[in-house]
N, C-alpha and C. Protein backbone atom coordinates (compact mmCIF):
# COMPACT_ATOMS: atom_id res chain seq x y z
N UNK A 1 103.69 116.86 106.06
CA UNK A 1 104.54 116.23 107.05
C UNK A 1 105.40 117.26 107.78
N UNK A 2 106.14 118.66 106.72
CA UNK A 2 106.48 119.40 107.62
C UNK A 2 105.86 120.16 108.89
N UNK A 3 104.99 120.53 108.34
CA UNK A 3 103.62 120.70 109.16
C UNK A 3 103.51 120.39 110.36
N UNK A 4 103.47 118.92 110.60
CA UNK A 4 103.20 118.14 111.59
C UNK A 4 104.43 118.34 112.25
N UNK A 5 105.62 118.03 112.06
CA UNK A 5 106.84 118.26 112.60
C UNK A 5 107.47 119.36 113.32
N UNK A 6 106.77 120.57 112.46
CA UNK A 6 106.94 121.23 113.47
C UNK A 6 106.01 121.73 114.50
N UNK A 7 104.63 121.28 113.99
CA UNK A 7 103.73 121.39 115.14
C UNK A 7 104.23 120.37 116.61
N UNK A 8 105.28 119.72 116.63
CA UNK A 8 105.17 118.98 117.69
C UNK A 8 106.48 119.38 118.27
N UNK A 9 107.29 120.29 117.52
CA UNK A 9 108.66 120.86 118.14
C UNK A 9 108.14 122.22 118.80
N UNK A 10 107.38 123.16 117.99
CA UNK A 10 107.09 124.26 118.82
C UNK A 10 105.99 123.60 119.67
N UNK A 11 105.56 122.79 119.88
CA UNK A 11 104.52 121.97 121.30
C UNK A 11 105.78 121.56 122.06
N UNK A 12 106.27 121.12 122.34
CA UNK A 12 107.57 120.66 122.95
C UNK A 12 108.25 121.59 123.55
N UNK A 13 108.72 122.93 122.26
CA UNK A 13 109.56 123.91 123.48
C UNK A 13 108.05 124.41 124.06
N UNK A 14 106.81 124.81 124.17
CA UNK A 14 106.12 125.32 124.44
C UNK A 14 105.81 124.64 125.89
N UNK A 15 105.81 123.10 125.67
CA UNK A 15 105.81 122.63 127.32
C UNK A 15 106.81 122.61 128.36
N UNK A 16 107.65 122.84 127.20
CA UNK A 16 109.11 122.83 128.47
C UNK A 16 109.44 124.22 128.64
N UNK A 17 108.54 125.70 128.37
CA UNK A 17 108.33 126.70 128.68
C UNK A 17 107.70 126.73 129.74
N UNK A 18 106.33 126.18 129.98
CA UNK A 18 105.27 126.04 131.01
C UNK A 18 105.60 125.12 131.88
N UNK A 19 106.63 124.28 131.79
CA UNK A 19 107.14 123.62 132.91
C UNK A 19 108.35 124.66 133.90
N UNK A 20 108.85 125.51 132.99
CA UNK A 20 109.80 126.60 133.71
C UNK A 20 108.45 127.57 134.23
N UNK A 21 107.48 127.89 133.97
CA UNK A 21 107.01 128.95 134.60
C UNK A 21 106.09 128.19 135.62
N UNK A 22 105.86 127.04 135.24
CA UNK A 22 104.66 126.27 136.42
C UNK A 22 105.94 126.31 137.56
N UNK A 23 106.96 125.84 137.77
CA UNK A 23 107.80 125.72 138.72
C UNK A 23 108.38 127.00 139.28
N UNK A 24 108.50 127.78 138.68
CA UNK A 24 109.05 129.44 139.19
C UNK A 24 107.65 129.91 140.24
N UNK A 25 106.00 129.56 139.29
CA UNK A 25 104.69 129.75 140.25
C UNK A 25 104.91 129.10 141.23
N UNK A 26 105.27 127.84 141.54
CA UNK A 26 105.24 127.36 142.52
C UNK A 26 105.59 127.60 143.82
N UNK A 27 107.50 127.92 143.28
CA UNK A 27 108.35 128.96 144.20
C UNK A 27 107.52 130.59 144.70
N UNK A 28 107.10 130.77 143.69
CA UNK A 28 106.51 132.13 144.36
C UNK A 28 104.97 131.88 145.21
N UNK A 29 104.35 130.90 144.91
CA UNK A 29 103.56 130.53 145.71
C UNK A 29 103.97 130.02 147.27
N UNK A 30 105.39 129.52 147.50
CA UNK A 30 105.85 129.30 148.69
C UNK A 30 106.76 129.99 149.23
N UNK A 31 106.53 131.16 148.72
CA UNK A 31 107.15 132.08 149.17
C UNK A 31 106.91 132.88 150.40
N UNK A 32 105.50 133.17 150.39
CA UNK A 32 104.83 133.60 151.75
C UNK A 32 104.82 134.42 151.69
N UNK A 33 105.21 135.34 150.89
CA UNK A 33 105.10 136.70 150.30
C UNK A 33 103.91 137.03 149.47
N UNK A 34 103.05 138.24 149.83
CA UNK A 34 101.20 138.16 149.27
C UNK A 34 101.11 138.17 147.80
N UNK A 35 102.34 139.05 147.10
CA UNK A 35 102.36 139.60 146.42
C UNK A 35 102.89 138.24 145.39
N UNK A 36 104.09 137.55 146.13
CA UNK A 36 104.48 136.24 144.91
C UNK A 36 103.57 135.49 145.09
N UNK A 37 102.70 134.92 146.01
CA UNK A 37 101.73 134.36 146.07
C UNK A 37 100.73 134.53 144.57
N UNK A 38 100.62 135.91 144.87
CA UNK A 38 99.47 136.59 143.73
C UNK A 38 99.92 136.23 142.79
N UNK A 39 101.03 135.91 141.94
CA UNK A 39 102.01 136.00 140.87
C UNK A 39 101.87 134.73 140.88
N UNK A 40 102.53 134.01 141.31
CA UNK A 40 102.44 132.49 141.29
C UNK A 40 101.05 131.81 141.11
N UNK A 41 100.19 132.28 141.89
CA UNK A 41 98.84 131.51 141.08
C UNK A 41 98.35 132.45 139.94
N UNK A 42 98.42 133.60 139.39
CA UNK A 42 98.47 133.74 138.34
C UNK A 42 98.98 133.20 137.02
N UNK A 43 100.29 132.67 137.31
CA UNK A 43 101.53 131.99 136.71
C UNK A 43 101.22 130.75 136.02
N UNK A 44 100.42 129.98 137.40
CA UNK A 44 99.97 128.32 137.60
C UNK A 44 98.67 128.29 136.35
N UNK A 45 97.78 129.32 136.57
CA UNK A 45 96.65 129.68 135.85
C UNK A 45 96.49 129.95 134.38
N UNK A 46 97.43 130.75 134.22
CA UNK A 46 98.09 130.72 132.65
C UNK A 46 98.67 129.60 132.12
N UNK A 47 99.12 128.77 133.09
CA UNK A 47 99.95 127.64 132.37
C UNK A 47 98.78 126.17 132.55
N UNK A 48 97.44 126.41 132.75
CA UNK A 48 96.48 125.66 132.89
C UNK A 48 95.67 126.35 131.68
N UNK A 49 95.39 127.50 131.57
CA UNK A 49 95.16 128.23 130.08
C UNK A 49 95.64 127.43 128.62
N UNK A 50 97.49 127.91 129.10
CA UNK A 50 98.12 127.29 127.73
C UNK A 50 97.79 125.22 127.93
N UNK A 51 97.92 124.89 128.61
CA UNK A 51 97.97 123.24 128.48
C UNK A 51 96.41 123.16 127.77
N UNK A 52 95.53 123.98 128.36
CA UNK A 52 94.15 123.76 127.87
C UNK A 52 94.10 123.93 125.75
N UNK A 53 94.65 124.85 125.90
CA UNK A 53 94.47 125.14 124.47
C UNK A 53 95.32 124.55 123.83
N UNK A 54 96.16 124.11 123.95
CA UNK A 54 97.26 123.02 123.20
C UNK A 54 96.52 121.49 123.13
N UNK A 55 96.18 121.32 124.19
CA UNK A 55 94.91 119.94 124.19
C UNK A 55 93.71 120.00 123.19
N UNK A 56 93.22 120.99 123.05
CA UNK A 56 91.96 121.43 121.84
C UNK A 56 93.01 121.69 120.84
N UNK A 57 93.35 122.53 120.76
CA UNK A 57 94.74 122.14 119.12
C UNK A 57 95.05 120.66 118.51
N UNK A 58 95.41 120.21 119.32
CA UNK A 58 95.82 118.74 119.38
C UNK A 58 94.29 117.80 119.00
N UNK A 59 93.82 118.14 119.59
CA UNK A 59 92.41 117.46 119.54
C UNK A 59 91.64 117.81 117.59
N UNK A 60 91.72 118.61 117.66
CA UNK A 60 90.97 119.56 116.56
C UNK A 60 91.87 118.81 115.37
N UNK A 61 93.39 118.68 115.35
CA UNK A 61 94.13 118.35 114.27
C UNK A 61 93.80 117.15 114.05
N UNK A 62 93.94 115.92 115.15
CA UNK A 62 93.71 114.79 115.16
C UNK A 62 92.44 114.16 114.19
N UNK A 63 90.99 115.16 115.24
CA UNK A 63 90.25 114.49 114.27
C UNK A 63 89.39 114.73 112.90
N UNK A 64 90.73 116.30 113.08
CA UNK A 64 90.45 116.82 111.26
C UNK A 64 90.82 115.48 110.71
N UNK A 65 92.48 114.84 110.89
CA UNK A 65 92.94 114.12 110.10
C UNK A 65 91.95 112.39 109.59
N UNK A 66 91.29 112.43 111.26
CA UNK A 66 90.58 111.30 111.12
C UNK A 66 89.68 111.27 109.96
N UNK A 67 88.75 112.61 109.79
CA UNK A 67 87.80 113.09 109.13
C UNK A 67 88.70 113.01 107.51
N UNK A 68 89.80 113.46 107.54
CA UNK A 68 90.36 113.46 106.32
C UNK A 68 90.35 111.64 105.63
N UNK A 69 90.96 110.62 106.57
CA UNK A 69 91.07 109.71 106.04
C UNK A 69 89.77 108.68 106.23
N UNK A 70 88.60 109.46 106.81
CA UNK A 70 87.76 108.31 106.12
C UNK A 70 86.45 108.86 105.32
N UNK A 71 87.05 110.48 104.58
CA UNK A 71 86.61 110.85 103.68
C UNK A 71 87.65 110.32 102.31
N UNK A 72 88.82 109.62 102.78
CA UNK A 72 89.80 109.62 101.71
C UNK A 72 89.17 108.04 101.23
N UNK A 73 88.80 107.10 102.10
CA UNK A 73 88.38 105.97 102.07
C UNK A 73 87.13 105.60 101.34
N UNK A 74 86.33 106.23 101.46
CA UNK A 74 84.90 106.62 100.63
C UNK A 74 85.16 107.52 99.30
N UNK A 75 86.31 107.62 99.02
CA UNK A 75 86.76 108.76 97.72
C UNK A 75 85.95 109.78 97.84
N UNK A 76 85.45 110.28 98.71
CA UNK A 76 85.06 111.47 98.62
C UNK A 76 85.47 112.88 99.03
N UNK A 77 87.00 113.03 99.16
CA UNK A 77 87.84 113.72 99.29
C UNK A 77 87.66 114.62 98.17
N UNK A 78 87.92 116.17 98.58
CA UNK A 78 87.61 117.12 97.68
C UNK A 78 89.09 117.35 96.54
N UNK A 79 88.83 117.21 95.79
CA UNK A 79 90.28 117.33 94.38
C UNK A 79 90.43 118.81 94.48
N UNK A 80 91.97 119.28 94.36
CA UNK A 80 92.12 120.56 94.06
C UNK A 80 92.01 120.79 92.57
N UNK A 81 90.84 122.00 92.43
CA UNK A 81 90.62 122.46 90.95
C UNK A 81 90.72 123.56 90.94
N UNK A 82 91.72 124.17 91.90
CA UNK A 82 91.93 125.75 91.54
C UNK A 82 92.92 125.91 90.98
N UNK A 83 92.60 127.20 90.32
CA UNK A 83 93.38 128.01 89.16
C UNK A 83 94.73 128.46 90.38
N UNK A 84 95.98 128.66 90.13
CA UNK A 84 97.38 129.25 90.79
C UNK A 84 97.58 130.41 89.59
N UNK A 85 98.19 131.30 90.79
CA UNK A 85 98.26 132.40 89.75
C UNK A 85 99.97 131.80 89.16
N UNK A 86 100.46 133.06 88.73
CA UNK A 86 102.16 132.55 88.01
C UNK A 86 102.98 132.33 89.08
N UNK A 87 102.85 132.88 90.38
CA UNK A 87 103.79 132.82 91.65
C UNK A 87 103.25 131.90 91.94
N UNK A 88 102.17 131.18 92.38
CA UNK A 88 101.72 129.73 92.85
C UNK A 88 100.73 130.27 93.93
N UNK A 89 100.55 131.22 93.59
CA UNK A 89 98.83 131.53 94.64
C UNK A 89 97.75 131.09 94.43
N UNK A 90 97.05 130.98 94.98
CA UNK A 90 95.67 130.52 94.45
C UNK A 90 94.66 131.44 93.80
N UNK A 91 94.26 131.38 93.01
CA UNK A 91 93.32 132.72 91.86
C UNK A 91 92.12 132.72 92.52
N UNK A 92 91.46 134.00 92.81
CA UNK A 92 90.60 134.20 94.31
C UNK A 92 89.48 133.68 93.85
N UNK A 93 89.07 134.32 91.78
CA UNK A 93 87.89 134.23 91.29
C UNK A 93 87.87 132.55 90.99
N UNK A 94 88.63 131.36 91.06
CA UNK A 94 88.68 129.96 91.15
C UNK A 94 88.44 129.90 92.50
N UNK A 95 88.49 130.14 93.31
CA UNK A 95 88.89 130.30 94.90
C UNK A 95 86.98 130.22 95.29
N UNK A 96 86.07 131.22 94.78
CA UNK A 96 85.24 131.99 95.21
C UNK A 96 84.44 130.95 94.29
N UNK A 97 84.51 130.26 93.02
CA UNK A 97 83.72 129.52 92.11
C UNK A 97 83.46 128.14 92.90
N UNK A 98 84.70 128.18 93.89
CA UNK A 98 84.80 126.27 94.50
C UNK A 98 83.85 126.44 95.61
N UNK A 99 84.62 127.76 96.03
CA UNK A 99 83.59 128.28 97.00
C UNK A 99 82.16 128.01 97.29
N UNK A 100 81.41 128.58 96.14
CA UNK A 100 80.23 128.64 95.70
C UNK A 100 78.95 127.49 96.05
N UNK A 101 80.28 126.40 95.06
CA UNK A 101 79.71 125.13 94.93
C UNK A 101 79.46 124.57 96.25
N UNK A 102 80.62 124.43 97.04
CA UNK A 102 80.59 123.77 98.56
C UNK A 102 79.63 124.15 99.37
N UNK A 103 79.42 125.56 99.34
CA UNK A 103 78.44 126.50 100.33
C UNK A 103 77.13 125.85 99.61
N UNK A 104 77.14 125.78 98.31
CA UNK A 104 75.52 125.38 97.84
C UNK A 104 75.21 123.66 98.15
N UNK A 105 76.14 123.02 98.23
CA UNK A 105 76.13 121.43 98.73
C UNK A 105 76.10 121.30 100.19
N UNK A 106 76.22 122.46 101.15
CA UNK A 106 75.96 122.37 102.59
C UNK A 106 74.73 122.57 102.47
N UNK A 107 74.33 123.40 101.96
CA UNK A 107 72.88 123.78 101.82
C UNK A 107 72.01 122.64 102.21
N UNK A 108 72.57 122.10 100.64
CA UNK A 108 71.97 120.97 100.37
C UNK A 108 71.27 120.08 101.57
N UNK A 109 72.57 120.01 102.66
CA UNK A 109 72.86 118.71 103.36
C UNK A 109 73.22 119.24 104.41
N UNK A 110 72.48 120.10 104.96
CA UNK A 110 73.28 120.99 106.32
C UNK A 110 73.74 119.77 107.37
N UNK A 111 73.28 118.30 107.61
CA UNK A 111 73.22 117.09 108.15
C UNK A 111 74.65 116.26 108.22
N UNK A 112 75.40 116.54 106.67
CA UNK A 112 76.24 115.45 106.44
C UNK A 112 77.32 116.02 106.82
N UNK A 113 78.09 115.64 107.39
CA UNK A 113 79.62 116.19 107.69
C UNK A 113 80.39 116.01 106.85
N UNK A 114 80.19 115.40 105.88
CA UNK A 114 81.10 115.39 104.81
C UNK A 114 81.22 116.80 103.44
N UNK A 115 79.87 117.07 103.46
CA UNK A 115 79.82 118.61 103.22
C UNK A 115 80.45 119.51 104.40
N UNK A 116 80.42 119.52 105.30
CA UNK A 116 80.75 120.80 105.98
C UNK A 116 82.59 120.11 106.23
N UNK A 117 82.63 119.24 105.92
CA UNK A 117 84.17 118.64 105.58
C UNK A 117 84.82 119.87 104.57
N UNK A 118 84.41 119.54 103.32
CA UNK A 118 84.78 120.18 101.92
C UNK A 118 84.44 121.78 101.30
N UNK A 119 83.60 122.26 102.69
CA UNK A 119 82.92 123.86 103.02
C UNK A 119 84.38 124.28 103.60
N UNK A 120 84.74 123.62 104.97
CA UNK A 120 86.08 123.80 105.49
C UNK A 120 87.37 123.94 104.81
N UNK A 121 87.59 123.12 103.60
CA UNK A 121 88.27 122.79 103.13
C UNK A 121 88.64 124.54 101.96
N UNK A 122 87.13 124.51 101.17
CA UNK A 122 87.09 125.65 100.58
C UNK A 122 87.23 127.07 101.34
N UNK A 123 86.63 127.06 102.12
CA UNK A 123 87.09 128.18 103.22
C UNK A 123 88.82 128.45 103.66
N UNK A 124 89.57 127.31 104.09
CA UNK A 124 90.75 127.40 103.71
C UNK A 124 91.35 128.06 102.63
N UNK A 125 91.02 127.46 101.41
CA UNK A 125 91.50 127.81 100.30
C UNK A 125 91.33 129.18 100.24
N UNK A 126 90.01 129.61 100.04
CA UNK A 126 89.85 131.27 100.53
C UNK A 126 90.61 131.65 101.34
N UNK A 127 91.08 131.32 101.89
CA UNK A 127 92.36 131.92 103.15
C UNK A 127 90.90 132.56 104.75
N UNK A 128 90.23 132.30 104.38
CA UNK A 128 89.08 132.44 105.86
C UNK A 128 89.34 131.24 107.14
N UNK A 129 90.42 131.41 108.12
CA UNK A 129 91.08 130.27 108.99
C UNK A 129 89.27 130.39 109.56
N UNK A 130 88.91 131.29 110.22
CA UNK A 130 88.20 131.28 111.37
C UNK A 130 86.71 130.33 110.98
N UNK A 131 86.57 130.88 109.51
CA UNK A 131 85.07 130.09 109.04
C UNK A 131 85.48 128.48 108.91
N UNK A 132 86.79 128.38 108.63
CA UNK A 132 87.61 127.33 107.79
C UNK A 132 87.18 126.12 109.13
N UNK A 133 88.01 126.65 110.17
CA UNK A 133 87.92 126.16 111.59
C UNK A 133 86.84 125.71 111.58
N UNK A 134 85.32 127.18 111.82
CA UNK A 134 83.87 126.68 112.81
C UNK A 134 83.45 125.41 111.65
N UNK A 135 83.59 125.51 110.45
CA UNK A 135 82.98 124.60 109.50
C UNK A 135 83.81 123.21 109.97
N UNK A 136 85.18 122.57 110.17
CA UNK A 136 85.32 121.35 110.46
C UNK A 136 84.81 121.53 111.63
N UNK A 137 85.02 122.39 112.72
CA UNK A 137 84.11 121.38 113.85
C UNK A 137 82.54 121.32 114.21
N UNK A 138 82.27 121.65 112.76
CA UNK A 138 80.63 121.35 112.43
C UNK A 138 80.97 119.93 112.36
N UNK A 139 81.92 120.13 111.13
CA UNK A 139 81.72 118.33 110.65
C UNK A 139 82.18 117.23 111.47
N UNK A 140 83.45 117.38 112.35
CA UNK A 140 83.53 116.87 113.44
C UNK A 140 82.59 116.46 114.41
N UNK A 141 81.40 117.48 114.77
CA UNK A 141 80.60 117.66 115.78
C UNK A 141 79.90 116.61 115.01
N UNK A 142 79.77 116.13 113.64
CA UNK A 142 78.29 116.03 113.19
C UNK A 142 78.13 114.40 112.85
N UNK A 143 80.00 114.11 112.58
CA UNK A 143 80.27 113.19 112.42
C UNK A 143 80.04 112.16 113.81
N UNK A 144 80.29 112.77 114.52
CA UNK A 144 80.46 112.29 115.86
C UNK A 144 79.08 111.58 116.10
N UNK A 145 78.45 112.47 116.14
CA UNK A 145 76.53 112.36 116.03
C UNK A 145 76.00 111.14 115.22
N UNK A 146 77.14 110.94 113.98
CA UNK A 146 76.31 109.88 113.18
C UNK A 146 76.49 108.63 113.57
N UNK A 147 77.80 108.71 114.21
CA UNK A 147 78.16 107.66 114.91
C UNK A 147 79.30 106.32 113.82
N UNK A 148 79.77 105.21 114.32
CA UNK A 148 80.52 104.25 113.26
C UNK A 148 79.57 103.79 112.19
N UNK A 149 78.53 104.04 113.07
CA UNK A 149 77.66 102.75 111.89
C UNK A 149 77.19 103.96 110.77
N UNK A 150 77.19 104.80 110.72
CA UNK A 150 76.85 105.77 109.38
C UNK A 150 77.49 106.30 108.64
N UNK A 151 78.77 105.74 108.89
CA UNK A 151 80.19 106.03 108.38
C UNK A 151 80.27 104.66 107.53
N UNK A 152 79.88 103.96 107.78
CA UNK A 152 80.23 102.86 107.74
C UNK A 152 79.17 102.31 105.93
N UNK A 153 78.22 102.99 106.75
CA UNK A 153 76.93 102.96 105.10
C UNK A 153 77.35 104.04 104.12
N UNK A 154 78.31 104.88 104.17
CA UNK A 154 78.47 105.48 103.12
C UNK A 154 79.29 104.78 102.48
């Protein structure tokens, strides 16, 4: 929940950042000057950049969470069974064993998004964001594909 909370405060000052620089582009776009011109749609462009990628952020969290709760609904939500070291880290060689398993159940099922759900999940845990990432929006992508009604038969 903290999480979320502050994902929507730093989104917040972040738009009311790009609302100060979309409006400063603007001014320099009516400026008539070649050079604020240049600046100003540069300005406008970046702040069509950032809105873009805050929309896929937003998007990506959403229907991780979706994915989360109607893997939570089917109990097939992955249980944490890793080892913490004495500080509360996660123990790499538990880390790399969960690992293992998940990567060998995609295998399995390169098809089901519910594996490449719990691949994501383990990849996290490994601390790998980037694999962590492409693997939910496998399962995202895949889920999507199966459609309500195959969600619905599991």
């Amino acid at each position: 929940m903290v999480a979320r909370v502050m994902y929507f405060v730093v989104t917040a000052a972040l738009l009311l950042g790009l609302v100060v620089v979309a409006a400063t582009g603007g001014q320099l776009m009516a400026s008539g000057n070649a050079a604020g011109i240049g600046i100003g749609v540069c300005a406008e462009a970046l702040v069509a950049l950032a809105l873009w990628f805050v929309w896929k952020t937003y998007r990506f969290g959403r229907d991780s969470q979706r994915l989360s709760r109607l893997l939570e609904a089917e109990g097939g939500l992955p249980v944490d069974e890793l080892k913490h070291t004495p500080g509360g880290g996660i123990d790499r060689d538990s880390a790399d064993a969960v690992f293992a398993r998940r990567k060998a159940e995609t295998e399995e099922a390169p098809e089901d998004w519910r594996s490449w759900f719990r691949l994501a999940v383990a990849y996290a845990d490994a601390r790998d964001t980037p694999r962590a990432r492409k693997a939910m929006e496998r399962a995202i992508t895949l889920q999507r594909q199966s459609g309500p009604e195959a969600a619905a038969a599991h």
